[in-house]
C-alpha atoms as a PDB file:
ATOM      1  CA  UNK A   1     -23.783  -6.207   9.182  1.00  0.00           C
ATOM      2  CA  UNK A   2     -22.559  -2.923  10.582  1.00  0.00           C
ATOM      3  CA  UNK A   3     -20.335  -0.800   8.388  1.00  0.00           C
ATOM      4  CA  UNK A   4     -19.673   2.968   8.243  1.00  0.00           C
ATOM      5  CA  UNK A   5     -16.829   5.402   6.472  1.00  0.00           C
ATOM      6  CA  UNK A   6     -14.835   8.104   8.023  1.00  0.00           C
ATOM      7  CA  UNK A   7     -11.924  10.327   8.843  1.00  0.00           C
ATOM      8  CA  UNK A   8      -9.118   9.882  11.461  1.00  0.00           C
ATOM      9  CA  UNK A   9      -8.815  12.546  13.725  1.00  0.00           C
ATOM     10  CA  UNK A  10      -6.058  11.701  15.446  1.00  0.00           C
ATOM     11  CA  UNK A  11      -5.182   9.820  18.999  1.00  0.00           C
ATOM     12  CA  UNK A  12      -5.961  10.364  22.762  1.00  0.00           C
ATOM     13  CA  UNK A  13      -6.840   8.165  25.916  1.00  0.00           C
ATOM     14  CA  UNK A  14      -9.517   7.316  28.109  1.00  0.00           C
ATOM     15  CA  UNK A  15     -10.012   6.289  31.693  1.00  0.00           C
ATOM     16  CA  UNK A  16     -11.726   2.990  32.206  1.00  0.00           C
ATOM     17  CA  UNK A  17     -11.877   0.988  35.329  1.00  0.00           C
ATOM     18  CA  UNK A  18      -9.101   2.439  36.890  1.00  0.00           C
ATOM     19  CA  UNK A  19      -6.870   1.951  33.453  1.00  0.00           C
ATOM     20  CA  UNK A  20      -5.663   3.877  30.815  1.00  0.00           C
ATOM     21  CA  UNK A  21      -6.737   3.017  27.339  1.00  0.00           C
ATOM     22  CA  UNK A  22      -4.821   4.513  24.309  1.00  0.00           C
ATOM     23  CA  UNK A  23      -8.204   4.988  21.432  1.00  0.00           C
ATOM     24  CA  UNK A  24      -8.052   6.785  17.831  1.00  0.00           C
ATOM     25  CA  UNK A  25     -10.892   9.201  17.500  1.00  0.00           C
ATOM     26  CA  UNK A  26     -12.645   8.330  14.211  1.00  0.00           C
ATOM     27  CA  UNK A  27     -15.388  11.312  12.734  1.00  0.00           C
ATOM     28  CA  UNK A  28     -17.521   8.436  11.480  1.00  0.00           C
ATOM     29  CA  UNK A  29     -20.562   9.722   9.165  1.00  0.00           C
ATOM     30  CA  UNK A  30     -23.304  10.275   9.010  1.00  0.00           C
ATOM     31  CA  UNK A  31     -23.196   8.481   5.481  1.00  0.00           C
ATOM     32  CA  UNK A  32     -25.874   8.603   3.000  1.00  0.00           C
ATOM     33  CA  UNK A  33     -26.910   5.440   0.785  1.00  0.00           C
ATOM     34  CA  UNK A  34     -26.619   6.426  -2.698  1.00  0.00           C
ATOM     35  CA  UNK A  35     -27.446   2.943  -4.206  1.00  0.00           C
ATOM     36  CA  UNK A  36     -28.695  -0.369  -3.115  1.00  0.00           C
ATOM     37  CA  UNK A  37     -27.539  -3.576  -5.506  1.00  0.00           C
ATOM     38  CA  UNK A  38     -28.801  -6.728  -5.800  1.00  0.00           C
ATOM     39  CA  UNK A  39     -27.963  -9.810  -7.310  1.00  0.00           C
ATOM     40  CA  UNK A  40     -31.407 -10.300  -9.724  1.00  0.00           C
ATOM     41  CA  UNK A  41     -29.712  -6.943 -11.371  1.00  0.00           C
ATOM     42  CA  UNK A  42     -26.644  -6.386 -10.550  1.00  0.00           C
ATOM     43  CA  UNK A  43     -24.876 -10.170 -10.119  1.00  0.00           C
ATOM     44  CA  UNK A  44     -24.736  -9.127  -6.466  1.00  0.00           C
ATOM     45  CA  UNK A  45     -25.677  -7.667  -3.225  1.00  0.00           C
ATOM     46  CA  UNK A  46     -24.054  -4.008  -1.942  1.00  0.00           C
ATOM     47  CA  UNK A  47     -24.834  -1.335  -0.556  1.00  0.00           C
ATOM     48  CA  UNK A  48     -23.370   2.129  -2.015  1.00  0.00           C
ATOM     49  CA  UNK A  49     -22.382   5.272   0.503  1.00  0.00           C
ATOM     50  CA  UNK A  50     -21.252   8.845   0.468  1.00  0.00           C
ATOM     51  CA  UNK A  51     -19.794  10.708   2.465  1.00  0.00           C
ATOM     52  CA  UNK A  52     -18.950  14.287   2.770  1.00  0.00           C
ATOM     53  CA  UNK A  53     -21.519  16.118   0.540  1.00  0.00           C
ATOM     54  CA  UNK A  54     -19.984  18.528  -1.877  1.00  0.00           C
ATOM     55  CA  UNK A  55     -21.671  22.069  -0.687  1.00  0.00           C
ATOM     56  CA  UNK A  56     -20.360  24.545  -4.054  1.00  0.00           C
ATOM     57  CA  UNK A  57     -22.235  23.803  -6.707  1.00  0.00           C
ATOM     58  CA  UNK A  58     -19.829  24.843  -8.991  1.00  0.00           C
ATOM     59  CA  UNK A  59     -17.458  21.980  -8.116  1.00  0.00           C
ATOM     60  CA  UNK A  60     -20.261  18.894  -8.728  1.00  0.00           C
ATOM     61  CA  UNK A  61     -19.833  17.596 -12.459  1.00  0.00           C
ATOM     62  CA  UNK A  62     -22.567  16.237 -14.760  1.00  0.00           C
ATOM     63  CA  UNK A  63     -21.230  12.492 -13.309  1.00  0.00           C
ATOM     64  CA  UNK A  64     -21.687  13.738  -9.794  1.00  0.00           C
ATOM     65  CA  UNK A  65     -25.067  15.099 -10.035  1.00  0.00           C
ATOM     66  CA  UNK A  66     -26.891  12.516  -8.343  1.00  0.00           C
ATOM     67  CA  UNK A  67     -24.375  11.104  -6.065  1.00  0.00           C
ATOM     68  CA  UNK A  68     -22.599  14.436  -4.683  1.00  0.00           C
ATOM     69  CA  UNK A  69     -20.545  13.139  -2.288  1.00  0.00           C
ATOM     70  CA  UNK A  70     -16.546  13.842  -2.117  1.00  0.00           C
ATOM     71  CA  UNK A  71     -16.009  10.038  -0.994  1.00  0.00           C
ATOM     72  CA  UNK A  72     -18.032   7.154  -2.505  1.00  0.00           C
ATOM     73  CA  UNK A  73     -17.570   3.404  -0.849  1.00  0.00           C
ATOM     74  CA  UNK A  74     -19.459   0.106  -1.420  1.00  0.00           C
ATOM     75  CA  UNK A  75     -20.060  -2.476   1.449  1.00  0.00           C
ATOM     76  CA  UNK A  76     -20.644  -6.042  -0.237  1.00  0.00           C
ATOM     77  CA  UNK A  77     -23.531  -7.562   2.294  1.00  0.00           C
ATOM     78  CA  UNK A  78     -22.257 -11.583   3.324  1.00  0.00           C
ATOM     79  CA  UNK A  79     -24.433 -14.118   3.012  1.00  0.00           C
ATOM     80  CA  UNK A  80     -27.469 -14.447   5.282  1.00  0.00           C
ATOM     81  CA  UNK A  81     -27.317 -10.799   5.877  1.00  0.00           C
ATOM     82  CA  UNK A  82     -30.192  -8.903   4.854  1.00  0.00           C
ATOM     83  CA  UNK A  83     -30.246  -5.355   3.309  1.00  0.00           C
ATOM     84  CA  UNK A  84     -31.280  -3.431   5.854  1.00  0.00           C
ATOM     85  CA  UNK A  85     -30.606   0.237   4.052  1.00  0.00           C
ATOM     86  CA  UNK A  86     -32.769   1.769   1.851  1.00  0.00           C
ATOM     87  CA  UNK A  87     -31.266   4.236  -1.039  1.00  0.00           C
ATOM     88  CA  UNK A  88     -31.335   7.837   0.454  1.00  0.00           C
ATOM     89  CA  UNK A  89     -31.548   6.158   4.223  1.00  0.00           C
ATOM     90  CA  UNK A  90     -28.930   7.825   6.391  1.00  0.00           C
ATOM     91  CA  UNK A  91     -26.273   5.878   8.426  1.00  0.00           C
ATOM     92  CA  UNK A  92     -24.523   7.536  11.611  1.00  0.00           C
ATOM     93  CA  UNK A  93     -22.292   6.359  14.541  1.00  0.00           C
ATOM     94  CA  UNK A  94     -25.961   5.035  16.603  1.00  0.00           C
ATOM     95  CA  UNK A  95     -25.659   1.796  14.754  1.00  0.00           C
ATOM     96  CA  UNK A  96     -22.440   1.314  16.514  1.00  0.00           C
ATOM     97  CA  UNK A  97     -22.526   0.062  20.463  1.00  0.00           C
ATOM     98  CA  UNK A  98     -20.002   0.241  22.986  1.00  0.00           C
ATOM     99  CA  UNK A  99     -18.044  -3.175  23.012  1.00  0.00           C
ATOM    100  CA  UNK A 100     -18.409  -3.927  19.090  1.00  0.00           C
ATOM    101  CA  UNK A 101     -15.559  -5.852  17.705  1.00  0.00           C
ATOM    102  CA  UNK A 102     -14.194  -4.329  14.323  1.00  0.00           C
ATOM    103  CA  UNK A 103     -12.048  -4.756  11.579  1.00  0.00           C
ATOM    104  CA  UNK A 104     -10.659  -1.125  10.309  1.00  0.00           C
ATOM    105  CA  UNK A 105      -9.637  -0.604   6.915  1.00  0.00           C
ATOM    106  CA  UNK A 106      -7.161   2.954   5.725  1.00  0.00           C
ATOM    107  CA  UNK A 107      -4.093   3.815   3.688  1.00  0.00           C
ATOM    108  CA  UNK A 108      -0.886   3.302   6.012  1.00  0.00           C
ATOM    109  CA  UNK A 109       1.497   6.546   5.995  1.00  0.00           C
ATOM    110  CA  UNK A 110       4.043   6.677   3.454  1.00  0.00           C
ATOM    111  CA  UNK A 111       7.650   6.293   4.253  1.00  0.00           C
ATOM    112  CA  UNK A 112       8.905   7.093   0.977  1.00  0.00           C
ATOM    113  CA  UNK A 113      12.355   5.034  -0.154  1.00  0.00           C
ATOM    114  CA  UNK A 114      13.562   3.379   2.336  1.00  0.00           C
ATOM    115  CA  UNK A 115      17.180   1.015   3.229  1.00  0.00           C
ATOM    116  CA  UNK A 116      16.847  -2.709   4.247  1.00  0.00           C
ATOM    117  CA  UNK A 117      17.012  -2.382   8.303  1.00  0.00           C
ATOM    118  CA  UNK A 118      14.102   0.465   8.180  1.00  0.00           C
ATOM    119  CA  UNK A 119      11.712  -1.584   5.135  1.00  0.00           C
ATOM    120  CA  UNK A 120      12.778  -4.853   6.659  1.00  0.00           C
ATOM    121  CA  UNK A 121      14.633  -5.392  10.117  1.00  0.00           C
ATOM    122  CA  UNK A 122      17.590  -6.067   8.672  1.00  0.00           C
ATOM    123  CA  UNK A 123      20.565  -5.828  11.533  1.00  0.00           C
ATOM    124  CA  UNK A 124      23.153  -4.374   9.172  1.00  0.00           C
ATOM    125  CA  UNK A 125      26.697  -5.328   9.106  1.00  0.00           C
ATOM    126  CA  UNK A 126      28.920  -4.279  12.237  1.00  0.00           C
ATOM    127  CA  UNK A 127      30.479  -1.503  13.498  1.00  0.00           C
ATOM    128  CA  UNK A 128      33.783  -2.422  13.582  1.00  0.00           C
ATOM    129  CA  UNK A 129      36.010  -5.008  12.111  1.00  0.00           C
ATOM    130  CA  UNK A 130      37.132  -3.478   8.736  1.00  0.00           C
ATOM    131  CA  UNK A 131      33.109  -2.414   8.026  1.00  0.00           C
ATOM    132  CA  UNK A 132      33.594   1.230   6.790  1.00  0.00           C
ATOM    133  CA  UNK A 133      30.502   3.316   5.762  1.00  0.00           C
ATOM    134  CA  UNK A 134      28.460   0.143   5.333  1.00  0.00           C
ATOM    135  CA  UNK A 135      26.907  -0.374   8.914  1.00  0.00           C
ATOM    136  CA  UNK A 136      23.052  -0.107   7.088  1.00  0.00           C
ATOM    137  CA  UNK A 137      23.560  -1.932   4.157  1.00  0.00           C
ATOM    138  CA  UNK A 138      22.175  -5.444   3.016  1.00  0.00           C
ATOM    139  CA  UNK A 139      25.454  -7.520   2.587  1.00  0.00           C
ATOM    140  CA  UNK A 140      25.484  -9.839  -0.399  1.00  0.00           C
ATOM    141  CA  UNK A 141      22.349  -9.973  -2.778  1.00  0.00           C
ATOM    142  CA  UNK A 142      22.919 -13.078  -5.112  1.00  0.00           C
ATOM    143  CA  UNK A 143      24.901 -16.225  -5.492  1.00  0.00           C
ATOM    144  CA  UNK A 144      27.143 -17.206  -7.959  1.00  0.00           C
ATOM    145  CA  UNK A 145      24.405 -19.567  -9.518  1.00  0.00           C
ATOM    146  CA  UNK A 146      21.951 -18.244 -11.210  1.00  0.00           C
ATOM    147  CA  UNK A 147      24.378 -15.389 -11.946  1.00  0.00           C
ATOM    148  CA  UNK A 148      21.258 -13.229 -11.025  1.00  0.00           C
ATOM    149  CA  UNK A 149      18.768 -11.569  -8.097  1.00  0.00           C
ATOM    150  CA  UNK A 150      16.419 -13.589  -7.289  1.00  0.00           C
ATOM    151  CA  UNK A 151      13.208 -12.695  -7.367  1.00  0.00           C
ATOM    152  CA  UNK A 152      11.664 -11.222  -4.070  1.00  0.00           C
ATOM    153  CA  UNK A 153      14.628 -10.737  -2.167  1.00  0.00           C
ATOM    154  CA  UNK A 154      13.901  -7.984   0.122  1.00  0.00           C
ATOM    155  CA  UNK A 155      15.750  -5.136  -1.100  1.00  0.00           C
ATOM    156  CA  UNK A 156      15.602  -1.216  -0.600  1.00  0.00           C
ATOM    157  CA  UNK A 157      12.353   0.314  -1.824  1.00  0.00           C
ATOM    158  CA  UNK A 158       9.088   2.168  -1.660  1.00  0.00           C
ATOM    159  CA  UNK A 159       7.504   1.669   2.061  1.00  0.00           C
ATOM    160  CA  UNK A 160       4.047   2.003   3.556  1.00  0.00           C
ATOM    161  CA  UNK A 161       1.212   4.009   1.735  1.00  0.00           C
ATOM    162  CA  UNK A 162      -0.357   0.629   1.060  1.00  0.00           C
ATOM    163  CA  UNK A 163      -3.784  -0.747   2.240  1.00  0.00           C
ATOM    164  CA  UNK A 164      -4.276  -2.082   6.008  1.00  0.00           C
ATOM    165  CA  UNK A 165      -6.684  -3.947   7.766  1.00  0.00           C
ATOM    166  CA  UNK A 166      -6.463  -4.141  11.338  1.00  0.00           C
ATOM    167  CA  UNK A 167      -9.047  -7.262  12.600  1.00  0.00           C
ATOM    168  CA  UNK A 168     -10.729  -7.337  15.986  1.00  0.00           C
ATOM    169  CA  UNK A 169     -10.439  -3.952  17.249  1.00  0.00           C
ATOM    170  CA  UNK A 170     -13.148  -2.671  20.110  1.00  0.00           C
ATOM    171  CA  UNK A 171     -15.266   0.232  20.251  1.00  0.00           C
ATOM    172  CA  UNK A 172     -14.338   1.606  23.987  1.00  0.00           C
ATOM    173  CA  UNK A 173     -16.868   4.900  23.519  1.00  0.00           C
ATOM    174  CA  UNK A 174     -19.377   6.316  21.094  1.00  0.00           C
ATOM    175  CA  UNK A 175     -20.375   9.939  21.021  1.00  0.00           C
ATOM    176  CA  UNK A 176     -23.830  10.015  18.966  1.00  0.00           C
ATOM    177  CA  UNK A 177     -23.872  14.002  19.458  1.00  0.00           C
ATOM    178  CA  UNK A 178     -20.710  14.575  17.506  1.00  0.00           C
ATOM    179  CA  UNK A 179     -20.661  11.687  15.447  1.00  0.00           C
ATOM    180  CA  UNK A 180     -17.591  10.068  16.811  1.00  0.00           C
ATOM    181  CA  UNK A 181     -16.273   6.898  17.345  1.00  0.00           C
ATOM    182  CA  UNK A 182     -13.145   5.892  20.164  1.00  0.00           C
ATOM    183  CA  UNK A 183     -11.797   2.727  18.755  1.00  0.00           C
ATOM    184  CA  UNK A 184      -9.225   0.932  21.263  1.00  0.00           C
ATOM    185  CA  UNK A 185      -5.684   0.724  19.466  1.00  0.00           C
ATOM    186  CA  UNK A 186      -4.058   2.424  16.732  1.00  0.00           C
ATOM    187  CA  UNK A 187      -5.432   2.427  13.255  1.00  0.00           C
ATOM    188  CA  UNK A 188      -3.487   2.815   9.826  1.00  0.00           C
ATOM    189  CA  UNK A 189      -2.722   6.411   7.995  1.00  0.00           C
ATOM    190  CA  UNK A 190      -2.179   9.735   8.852  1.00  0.00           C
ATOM    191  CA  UNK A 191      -4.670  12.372  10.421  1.00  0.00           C
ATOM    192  CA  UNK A 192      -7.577  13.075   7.899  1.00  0.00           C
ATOM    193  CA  UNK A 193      -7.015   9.395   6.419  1.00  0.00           C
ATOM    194  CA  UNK A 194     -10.316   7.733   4.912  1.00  0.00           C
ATOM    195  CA  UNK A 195     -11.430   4.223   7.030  1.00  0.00           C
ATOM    196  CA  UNK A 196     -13.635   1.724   6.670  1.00  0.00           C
ATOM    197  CA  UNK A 197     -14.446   0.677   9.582  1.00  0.00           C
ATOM    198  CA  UNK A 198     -17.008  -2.490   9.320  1.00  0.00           C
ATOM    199  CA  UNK A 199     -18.232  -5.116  12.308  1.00  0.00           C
ATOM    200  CA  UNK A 200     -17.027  -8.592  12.665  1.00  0.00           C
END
């Protein structure tokens, strides 16, 4: 199992074969294990990681002493794969190879409050026909039995800053020098976002 923690930096493309191949530049690690669990103690098997070490010492508290790291993120291992980190091992973008298929996990951005045709497709009504002012809203909501909204219509609301996985992308380029990692496609949140990015 190959898994890793990072930041987005933002999109760009590369030239492959003759092609052009839109990639999000991820600063992946390095990451430093912090703990190893396994199942005799702890029920089951992990590995712990931090990322981003907290430099002033002022700003590490008594909880933080001996995992100073801004981020911490555990990595459950699947069965038949064997702990291959040690605690205080470090982890960097070499464990990743050009052509890996993974699955990225971030935070998608938030939209704030949002109408039915933005949050879910909706058409609206039309444009003319007696429809004044109501071109972008949702049309009838309820029927006259139950006498009530039922529960789950898709309504106005809160959209996006929600958790995202995004299966099967590929690793077009790995820079081992910089500690960087061009994934093919575009992955969830804004610039700065925190990912998981783990192999498949």
């Amino acid at each position: 199992m190959k898994a890793i923690i990072g930041k987005k930096i933002g999109m760009t493309q590369l030239f492959q074969n003759e092609r052009v191949i839109p990639v999000t530049l991820v600063q992946a690690g390095p990451v430093r294990v912090t703990q190893v669990k396994t199942k005799e103690k702890d029920g089951y098997e992990a590995i712990q990681v931090g990322f981003e070490e907290i430099r002033a010492q002022k700003k590490i508290t008594k909880s933080r002493k001996r995992k100073p790291f801004v981020h911490l993120k555990e990595f459950r291992m699947e069965k038949g794969s064997e702990l291959a980190a040690e605690a205080g091992s470090a982890i960097d973008v070499s464990l990743f190879e050009e052509g890996d298929r993974v699955r990225v996990s971030g935070i998608s951005k938030g939209k704030g409050f949002q109408g039915g045709v933005k949050r879910h497709g909706f058409s609206g009504r039309n444009a003319t026909h007696g429809v004044k002012h109501e071109q972008r809203t949702l049309g009838s909501v309820g029927s006259s039995f139950p006498e009530h909204v039922i529960k789950g219509r898709r309504m106005p609301g809160r959209m996006g800053a929600e958790r995202v996985t995004v299966k099967n992308l590929k690793i077009a380029k790995v820079d081992k020098k910089n500690n960087i990692l061009a994934i093919a496609g575009a992955i969830p949140g804004r610039k700065g976002t925190l990912l998981e990015i783990r192999s498949i």
